[in-house]
C-alpha atoms as a PDB file:
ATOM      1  CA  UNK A   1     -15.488 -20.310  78.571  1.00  0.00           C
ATOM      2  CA  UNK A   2     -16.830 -16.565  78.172  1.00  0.00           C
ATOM      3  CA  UNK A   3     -17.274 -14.801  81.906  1.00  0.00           C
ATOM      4  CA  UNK A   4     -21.143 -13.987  82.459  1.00  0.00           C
ATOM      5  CA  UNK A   5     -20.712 -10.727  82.721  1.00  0.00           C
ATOM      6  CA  UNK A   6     -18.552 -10.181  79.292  1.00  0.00           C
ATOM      7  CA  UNK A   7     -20.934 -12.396  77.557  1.00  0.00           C
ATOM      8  CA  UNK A   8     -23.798 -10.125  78.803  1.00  0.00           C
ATOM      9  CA  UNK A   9     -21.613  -6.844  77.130  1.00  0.00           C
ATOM     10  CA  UNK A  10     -21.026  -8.923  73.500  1.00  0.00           C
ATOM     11  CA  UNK A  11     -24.904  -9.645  73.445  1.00  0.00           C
ATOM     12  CA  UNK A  12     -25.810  -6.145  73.953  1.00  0.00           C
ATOM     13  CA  UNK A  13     -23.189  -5.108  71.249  1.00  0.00           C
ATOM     14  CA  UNK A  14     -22.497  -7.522  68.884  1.00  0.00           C
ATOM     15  CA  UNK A  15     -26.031  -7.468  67.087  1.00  0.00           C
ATOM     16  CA  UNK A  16     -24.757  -3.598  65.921  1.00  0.00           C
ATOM     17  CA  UNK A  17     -21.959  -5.499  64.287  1.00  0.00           C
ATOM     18  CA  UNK A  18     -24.120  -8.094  62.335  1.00  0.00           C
ATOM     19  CA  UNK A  19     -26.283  -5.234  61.746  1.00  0.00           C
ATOM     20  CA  UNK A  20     -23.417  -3.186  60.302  1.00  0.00           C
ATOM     21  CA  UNK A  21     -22.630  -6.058  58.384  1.00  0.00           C
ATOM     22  CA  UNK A  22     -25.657  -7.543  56.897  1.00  0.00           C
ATOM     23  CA  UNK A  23     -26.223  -3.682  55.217  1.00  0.00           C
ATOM     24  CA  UNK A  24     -23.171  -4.622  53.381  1.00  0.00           C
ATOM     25  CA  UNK A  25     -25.221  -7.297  52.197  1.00  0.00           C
ATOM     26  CA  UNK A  26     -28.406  -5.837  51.477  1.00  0.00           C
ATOM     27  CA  UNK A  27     -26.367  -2.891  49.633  1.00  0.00           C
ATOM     28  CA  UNK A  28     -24.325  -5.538  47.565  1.00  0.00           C
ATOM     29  CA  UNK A  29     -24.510  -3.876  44.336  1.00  0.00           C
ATOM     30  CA  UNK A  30     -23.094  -0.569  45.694  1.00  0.00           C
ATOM     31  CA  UNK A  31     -20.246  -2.232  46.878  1.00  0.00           C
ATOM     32  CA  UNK A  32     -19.461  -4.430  44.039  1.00  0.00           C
ATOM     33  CA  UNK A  33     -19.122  -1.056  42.115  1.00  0.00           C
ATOM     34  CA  UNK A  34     -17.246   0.493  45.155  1.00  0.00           C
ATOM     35  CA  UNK A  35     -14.491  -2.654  44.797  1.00  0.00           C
ATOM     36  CA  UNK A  36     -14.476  -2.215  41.072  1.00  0.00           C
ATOM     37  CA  UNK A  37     -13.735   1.960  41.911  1.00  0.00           C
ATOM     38  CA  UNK A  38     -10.879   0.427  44.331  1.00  0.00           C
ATOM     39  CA  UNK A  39      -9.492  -2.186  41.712  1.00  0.00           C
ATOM     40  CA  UNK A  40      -9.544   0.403  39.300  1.00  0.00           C
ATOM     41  CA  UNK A  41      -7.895   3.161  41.892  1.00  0.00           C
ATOM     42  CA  UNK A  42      -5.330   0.326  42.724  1.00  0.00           C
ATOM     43  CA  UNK A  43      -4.666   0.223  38.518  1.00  0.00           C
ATOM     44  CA  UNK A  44      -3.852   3.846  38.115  1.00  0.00           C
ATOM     45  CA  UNK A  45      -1.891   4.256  40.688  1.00  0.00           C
ATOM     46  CA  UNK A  46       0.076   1.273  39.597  1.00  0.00           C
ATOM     47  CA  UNK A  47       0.881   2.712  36.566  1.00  0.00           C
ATOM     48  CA  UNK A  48       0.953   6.258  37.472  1.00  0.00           C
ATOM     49  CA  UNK A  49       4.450   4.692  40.029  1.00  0.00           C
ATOM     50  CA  UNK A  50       5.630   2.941  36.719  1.00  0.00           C
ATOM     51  CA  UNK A  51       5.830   5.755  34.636  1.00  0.00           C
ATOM     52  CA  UNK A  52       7.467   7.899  36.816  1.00  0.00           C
ATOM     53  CA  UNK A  53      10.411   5.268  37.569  1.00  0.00           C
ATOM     54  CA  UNK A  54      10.128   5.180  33.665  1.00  0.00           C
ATOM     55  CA  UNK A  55      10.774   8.566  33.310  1.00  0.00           C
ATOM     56  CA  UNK A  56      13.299   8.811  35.818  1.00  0.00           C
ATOM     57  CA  UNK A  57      15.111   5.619  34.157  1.00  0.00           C
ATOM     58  CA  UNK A  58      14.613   7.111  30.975  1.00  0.00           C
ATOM     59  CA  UNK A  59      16.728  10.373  31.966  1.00  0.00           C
ATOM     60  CA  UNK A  60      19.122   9.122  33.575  1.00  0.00           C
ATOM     61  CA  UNK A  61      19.698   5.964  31.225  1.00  0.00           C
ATOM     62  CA  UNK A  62      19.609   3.099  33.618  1.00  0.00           C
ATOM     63  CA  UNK A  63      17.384  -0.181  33.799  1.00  0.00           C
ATOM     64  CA  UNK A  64      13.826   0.864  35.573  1.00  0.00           C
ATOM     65  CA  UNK A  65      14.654  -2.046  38.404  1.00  0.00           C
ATOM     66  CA  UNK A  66      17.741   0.435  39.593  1.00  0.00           C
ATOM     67  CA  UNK A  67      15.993   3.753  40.111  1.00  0.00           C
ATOM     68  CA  UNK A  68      15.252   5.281  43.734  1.00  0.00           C
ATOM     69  CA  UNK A  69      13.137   7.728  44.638  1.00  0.00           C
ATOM     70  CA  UNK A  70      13.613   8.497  48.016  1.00  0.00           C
ATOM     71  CA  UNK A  71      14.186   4.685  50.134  1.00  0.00           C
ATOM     72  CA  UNK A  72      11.822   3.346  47.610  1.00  0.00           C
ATOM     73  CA  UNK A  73      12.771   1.406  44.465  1.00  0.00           C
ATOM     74  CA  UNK A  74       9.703   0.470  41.896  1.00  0.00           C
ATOM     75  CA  UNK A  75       9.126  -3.180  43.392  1.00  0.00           C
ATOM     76  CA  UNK A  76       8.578  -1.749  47.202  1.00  0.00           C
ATOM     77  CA  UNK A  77       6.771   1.220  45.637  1.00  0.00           C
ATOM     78  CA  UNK A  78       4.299  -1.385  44.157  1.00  0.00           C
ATOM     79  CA  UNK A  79       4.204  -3.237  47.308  1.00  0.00           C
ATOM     80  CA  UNK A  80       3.359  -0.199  49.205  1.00  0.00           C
ATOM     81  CA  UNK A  81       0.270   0.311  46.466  1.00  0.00           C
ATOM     82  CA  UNK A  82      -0.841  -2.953  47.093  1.00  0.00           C
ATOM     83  CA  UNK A  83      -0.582  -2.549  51.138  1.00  0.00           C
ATOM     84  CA  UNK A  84      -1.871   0.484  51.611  1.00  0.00           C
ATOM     85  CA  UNK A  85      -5.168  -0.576  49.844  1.00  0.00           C
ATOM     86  CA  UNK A  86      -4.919  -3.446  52.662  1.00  0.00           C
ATOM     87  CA  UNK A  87      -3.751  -1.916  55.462  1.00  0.00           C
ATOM     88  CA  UNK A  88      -6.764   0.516  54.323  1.00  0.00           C
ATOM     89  CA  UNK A  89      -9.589  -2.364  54.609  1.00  0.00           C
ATOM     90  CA  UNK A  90      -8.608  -3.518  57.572  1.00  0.00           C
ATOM     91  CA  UNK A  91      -8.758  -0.330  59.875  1.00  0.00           C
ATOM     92  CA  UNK A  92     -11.500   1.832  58.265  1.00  0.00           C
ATOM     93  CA  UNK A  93     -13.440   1.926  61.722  1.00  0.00           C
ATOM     94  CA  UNK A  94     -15.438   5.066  60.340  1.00  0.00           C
ATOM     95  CA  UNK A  95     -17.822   5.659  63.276  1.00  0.00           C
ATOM     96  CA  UNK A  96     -18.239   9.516  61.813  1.00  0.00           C
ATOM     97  CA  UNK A  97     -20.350   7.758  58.976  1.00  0.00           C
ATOM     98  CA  UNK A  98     -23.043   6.292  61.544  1.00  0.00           C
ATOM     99  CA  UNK A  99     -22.854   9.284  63.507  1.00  0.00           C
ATOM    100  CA  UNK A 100     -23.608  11.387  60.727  1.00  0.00           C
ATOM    101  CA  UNK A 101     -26.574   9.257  59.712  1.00  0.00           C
ATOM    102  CA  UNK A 102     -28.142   9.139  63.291  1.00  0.00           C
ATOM    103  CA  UNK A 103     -28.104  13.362  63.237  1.00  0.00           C
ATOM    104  CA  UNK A 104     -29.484  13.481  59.719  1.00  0.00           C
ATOM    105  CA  UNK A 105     -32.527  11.268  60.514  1.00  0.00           C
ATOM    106  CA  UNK A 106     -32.954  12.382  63.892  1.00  0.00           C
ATOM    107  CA  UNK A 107     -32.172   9.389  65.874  1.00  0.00           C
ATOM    108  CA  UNK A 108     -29.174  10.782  67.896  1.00  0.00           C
ATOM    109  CA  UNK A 109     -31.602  11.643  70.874  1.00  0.00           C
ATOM    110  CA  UNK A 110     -33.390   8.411  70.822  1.00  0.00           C
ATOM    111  CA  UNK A 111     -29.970   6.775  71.102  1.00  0.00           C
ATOM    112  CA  UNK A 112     -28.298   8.884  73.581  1.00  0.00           C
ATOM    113  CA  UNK A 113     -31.441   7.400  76.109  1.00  0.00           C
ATOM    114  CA  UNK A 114     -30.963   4.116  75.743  1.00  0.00           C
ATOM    115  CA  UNK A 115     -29.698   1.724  78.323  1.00  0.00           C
ATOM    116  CA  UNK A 116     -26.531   1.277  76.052  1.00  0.00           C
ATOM    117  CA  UNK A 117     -23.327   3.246  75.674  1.00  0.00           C
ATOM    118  CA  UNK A 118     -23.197   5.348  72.266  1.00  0.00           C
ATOM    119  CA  UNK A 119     -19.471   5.194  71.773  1.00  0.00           C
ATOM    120  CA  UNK A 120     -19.392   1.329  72.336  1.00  0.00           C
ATOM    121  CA  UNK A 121     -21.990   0.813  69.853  1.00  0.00           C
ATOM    122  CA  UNK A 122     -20.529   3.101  67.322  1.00  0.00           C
ATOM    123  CA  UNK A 123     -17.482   1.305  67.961  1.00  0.00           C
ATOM    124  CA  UNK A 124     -18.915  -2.089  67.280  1.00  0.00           C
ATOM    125  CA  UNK A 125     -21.128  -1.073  64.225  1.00  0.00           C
ATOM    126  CA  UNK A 126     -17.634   0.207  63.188  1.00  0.00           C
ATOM    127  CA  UNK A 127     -16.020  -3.132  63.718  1.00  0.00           C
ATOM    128  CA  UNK A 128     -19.053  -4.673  61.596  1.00  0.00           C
ATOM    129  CA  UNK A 129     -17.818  -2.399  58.834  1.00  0.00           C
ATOM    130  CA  UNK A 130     -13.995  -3.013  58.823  1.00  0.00           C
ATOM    131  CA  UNK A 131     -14.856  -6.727  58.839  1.00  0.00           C
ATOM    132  CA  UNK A 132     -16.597  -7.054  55.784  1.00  0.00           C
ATOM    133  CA  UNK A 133     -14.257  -4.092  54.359  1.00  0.00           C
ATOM    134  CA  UNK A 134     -11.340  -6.649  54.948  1.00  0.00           C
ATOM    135  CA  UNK A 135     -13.577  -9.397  53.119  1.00  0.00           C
ATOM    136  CA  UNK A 136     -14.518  -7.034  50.426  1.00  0.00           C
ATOM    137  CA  UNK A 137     -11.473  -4.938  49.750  1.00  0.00           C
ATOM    138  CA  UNK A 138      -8.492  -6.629  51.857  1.00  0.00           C
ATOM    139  CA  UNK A 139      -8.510  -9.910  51.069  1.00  0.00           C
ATOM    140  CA  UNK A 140      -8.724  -9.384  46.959  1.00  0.00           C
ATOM    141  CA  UNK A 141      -6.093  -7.133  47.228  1.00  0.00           C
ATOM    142  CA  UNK A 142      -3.713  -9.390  49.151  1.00  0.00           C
ATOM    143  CA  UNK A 143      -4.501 -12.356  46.673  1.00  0.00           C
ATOM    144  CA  UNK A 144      -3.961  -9.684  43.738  1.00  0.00           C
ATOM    145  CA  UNK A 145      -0.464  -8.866  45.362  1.00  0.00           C
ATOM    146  CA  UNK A 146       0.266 -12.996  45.658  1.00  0.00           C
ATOM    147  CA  UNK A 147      -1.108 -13.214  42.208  1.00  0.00           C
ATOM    148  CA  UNK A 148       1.265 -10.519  41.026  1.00  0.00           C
ATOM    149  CA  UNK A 149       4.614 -11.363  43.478  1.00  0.00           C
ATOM    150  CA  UNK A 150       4.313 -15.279  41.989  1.00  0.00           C
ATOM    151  CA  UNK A 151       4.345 -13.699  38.688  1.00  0.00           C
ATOM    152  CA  UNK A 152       7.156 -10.998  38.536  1.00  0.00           C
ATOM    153  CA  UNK A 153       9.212 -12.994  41.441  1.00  0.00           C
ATOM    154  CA  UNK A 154       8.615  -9.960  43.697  1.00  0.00           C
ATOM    155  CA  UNK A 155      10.076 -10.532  47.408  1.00  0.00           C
ATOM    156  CA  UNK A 156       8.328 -10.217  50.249  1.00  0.00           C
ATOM    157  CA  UNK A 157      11.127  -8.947  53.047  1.00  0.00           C
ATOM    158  CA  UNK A 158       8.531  -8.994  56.174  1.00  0.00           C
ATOM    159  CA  UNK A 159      10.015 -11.805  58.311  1.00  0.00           C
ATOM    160  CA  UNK A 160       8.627 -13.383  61.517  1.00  0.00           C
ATOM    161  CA  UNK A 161       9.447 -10.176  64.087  1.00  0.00           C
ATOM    162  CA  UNK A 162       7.747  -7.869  61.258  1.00  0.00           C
ATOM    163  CA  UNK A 163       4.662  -9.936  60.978  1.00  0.00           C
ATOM    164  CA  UNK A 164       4.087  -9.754  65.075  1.00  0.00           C
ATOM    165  CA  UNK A 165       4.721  -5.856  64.404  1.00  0.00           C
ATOM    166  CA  UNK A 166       2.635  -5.599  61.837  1.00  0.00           C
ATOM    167  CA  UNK A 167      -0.464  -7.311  63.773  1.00  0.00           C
ATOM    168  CA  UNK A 168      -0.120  -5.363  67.146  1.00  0.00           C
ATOM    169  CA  UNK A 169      -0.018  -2.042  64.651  1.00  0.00           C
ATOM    170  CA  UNK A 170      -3.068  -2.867  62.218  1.00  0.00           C
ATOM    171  CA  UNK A 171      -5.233  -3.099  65.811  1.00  0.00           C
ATOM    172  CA  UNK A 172      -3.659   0.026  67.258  1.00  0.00           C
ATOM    173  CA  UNK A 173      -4.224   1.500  63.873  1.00  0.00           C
ATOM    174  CA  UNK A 174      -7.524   0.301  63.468  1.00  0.00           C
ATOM    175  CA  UNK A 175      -8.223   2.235  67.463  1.00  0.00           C
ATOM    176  CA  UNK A 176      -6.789   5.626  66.589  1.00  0.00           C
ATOM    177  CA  UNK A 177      -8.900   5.697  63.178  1.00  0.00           C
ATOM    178  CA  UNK A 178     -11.979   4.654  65.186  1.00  0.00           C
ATOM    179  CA  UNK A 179     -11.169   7.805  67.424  1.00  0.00           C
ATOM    180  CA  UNK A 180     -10.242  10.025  64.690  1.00  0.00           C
ATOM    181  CA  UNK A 181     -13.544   9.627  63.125  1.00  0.00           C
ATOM    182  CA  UNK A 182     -15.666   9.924  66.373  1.00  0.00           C
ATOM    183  CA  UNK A 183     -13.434  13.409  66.985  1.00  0.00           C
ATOM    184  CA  UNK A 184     -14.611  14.403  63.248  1.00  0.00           C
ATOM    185  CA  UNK A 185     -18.410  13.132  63.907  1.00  0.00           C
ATOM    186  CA  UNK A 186     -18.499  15.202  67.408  1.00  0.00           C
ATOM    187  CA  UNK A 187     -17.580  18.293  64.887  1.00  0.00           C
ATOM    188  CA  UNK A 188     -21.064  17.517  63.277  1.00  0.00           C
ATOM    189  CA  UNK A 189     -22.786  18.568  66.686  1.00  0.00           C
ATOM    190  CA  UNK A 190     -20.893  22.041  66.596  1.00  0.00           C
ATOM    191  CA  UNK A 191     -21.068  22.646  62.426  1.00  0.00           C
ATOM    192  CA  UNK A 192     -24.574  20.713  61.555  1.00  0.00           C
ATOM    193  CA  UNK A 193     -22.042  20.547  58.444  1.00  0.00           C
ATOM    194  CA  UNK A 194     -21.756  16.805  57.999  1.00  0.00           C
ATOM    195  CA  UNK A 195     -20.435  17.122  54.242  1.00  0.00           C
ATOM    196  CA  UNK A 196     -18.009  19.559  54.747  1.00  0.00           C
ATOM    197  CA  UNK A 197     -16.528  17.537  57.687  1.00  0.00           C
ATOM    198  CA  UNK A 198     -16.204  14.417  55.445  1.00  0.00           C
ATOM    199  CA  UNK A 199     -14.420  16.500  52.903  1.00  0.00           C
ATOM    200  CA  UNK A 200     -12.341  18.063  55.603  1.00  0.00           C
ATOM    201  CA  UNK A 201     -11.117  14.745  57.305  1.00  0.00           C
ATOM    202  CA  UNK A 202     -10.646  12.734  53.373  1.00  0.00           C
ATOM    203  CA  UNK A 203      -8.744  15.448  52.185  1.00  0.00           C
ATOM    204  CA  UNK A 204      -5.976  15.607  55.372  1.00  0.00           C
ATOM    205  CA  UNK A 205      -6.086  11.729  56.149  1.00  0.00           C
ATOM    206  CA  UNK A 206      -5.266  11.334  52.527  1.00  0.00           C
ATOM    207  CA  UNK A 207      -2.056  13.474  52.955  1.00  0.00           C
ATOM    208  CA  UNK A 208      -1.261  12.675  56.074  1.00  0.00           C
ATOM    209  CA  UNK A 209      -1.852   8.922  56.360  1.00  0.00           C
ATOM    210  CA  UNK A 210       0.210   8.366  53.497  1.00  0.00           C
ATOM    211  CA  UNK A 211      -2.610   7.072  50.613  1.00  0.00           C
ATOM    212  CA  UNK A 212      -1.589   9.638  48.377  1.00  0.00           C
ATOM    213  CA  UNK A 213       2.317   9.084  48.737  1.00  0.00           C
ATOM    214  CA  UNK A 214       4.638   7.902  51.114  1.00  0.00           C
ATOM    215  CA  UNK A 215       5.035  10.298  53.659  1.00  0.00           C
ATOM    216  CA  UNK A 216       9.146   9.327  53.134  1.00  0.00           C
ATOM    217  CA  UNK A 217       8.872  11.286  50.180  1.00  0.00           C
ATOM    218  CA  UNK A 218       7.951  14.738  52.163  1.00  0.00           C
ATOM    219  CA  UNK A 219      10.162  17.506  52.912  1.00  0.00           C
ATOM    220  CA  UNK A 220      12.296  16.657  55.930  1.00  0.00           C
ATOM    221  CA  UNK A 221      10.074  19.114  57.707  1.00  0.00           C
ATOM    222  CA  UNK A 222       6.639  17.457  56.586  1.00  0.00           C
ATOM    223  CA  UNK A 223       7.956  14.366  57.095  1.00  0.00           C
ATOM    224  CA  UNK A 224       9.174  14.682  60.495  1.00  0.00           C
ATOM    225  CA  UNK A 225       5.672  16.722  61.261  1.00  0.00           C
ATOM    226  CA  UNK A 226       3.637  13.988  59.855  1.00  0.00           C
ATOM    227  CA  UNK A 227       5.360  11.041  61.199  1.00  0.00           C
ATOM    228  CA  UNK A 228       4.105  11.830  64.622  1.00  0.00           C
ATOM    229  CA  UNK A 229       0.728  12.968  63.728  1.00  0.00           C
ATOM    230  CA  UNK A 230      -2.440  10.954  64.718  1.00  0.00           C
ATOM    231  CA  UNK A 231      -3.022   9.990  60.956  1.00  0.00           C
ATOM    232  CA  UNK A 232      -0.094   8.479  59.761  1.00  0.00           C
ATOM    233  CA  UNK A 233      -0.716   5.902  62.637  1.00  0.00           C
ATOM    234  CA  UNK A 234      -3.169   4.276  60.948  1.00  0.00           C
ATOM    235  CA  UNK A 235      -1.763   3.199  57.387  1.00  0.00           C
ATOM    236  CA  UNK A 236       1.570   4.438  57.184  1.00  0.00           C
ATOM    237  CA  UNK A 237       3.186   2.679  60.036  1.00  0.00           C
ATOM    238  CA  UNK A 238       1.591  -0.745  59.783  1.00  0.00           C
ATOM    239  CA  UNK A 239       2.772  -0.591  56.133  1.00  0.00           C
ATOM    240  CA  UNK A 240       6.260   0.096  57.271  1.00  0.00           C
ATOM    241  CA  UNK A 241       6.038  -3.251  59.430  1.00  0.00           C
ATOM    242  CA  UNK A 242       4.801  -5.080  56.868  1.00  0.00           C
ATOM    243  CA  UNK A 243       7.714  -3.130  54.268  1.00  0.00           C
ATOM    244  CA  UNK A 244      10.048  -5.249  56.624  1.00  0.00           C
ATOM    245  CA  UNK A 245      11.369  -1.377  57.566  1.00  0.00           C
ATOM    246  CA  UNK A 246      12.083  -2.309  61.112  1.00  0.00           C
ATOM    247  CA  UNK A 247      12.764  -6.153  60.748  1.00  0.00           C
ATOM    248  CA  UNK A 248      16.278  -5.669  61.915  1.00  0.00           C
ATOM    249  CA  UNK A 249      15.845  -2.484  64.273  1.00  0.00           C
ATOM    250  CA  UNK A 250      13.226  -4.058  67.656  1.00  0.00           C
ATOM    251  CA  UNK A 251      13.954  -0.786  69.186  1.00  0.00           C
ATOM    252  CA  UNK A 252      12.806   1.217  66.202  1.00  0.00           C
ATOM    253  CA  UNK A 253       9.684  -0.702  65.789  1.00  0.00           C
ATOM    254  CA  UNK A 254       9.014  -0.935  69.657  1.00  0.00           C
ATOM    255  CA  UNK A 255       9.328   2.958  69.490  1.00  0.00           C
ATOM    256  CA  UNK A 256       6.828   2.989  66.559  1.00  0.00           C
ATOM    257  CA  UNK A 257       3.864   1.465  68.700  1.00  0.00           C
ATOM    258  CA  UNK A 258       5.011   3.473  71.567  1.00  0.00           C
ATOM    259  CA  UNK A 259       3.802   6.629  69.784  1.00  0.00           C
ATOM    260  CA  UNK A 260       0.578   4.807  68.568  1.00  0.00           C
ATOM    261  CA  UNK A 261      -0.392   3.386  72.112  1.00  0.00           C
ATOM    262  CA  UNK A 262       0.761   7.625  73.386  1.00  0.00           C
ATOM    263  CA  UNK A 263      -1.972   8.776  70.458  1.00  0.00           C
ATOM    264  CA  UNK A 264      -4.836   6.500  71.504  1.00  0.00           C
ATOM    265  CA  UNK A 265      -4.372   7.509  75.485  1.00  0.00           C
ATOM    266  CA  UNK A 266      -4.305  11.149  73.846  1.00  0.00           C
ATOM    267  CA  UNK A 267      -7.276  10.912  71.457  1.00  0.00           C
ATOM    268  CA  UNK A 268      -9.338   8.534  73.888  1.00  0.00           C
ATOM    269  CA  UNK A 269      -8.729  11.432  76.618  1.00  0.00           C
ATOM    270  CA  UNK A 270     -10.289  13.994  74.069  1.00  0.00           C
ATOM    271  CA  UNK A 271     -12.645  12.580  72.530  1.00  0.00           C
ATOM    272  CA  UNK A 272     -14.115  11.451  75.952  1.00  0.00           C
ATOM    273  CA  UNK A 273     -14.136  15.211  77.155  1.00  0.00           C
ATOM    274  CA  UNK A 274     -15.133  16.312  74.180  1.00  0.00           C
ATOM    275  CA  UNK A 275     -18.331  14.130  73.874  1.00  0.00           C
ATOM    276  CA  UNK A 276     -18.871  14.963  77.639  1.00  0.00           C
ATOM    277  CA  UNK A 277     -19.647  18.488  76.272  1.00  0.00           C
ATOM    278  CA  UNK A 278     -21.474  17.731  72.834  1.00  0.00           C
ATOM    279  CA  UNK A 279     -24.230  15.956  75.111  1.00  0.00           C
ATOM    280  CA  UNK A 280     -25.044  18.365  77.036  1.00  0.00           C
ATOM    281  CA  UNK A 281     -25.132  20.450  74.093  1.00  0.00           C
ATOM    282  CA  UNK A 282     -27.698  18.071  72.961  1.00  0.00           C
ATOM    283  CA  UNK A 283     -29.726  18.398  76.059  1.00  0.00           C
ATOM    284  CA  UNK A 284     -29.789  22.529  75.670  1.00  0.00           C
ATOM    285  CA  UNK A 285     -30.774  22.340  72.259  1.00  0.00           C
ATOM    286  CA  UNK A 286     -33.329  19.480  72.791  1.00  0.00           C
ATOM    287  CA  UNK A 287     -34.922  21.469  75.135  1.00  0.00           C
END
């Protein structure tokens, strides 16, 4: 039975999740073409991976299946593709996107004096997104790696302890994204620059949250840097849980959503004084 009071707080917010949703909906044919972009993404860098085993096979005159690069040989290096697309889907809370939208069209001060807590609704017209995200992207992608694994008798090392892991880390994941991209959309008050902020915050997350490579493959010194940074929280280590990387090291793993639980204190911290400031930077200009 839902307390009163909690039930109360879910009607007030949830409706900004259907509504978040049901644009997905109305907007179908833009995101049939965005999942054909992703499929097609997904393809290249498939073979993009296989040709540079192949090349590395090729000079050094061994079978393609015994070639490392790094900790990664070509069957986790296609399981990583596949995951990171996943792990992708299913923590894209991109409140910067709404925020951005509500300061274009002038709706930011209408919202701000509502009975209703911005960052709460951003958060659950976020969640709206990353739900239909995971029904959109995540869940092809997981049946495409099924699809492929049944075929080429690829192994799937996550066991039980990973899989627990691998949950608790997609949610804190899914948190520190949510706050990365409210920090970003809070730069939109100072800049007025929404599109140079989006290009600012794809370019690093893209380096740093391991979707271009695997940040294992840095230099020791970029990879220790961007191990502990905010963005490789929110792909890169649920994909190593899922990898199986910590499967026989509980310490390691415990450690691993030590430092995400330490970012989301840090970025919640923040971002709350931070948006303490942008309002009343709102109120000046407004005024």
């Amino acid at each position: 039975m839902i307390h009163p009071k909690r039930g109360a707080f879910l009607r007030r917010y949830l409706p900004f999740t259907r509504g978040a949703m049901e644009e997905y909906l109305t907007y179908r044919f833009r995101f049939f073409f965005w999942l054909l972009f992703e499929f097609f993404y997904l393809f290249i860098a498939y073979f993009l991976w296989k040709g540079i085993f192949g090349a590395h096979a090729a000079s050094q005159g061994i079978p393609l299946a015994d070639v490392q690069i790094g900790a990664y040989d070509f069957s986790t290096m296609v399981l990583y593709v596949f995951f990171e697309r996943i792990v992708f889907g299913l923590t894209s809370m991109q409140a910067s996107n709404y925020m951005e939208d509500d300061i274009d069209q002038g709706n930011i001060a209408m919202r701000l004096i509502k009975p209703l807590d911005y960052r709460t609704q951003l958060f659950f017209q976020s969640l709206g997104s990353t739900v239909m995200n995971t029904l959109i992207f995540s869940f092809p992608f997981a049946i495409g790696l099924l699809v492929y694994a049944t075929q080429t008798g690829l192994a799937l090392s996550a066991g039980p302890i990973s899989l627990v892991f691998f949950t608790l880390s997609l949610v804190f994941g899914g948190i520190i994204n949510y706050l990365i991209s409210f920090a970003f959309g809070l730069l939109i008050f100072l800049t007025i620059n929404s599109f140079g902020m989006w290009q600012l915050k794809e370019a690093v997350e893209r380096v740093f949250s391991g979707n271009l490579i695997p940040i294992a493959l840095f230099p020791l010194w970029l990879r220790t840097t961007s191990g502990f940074l905010p963005f490789a929280q929110t792909r890169y280590v649920p994909i190593l849980f899922i990898l199986g990387t910590y499967e026989n090291d509980i310490a390691g793993g415990i450690w691993a959503l030590g430092v995400q639980l330490i970012w989301i204190v840090v970025l919640y911290l923040v971002t709350t004084l931070a948006w303490s400031k942008a309002t009343r930077r709102i109120v000046v200009q407004g005024g």
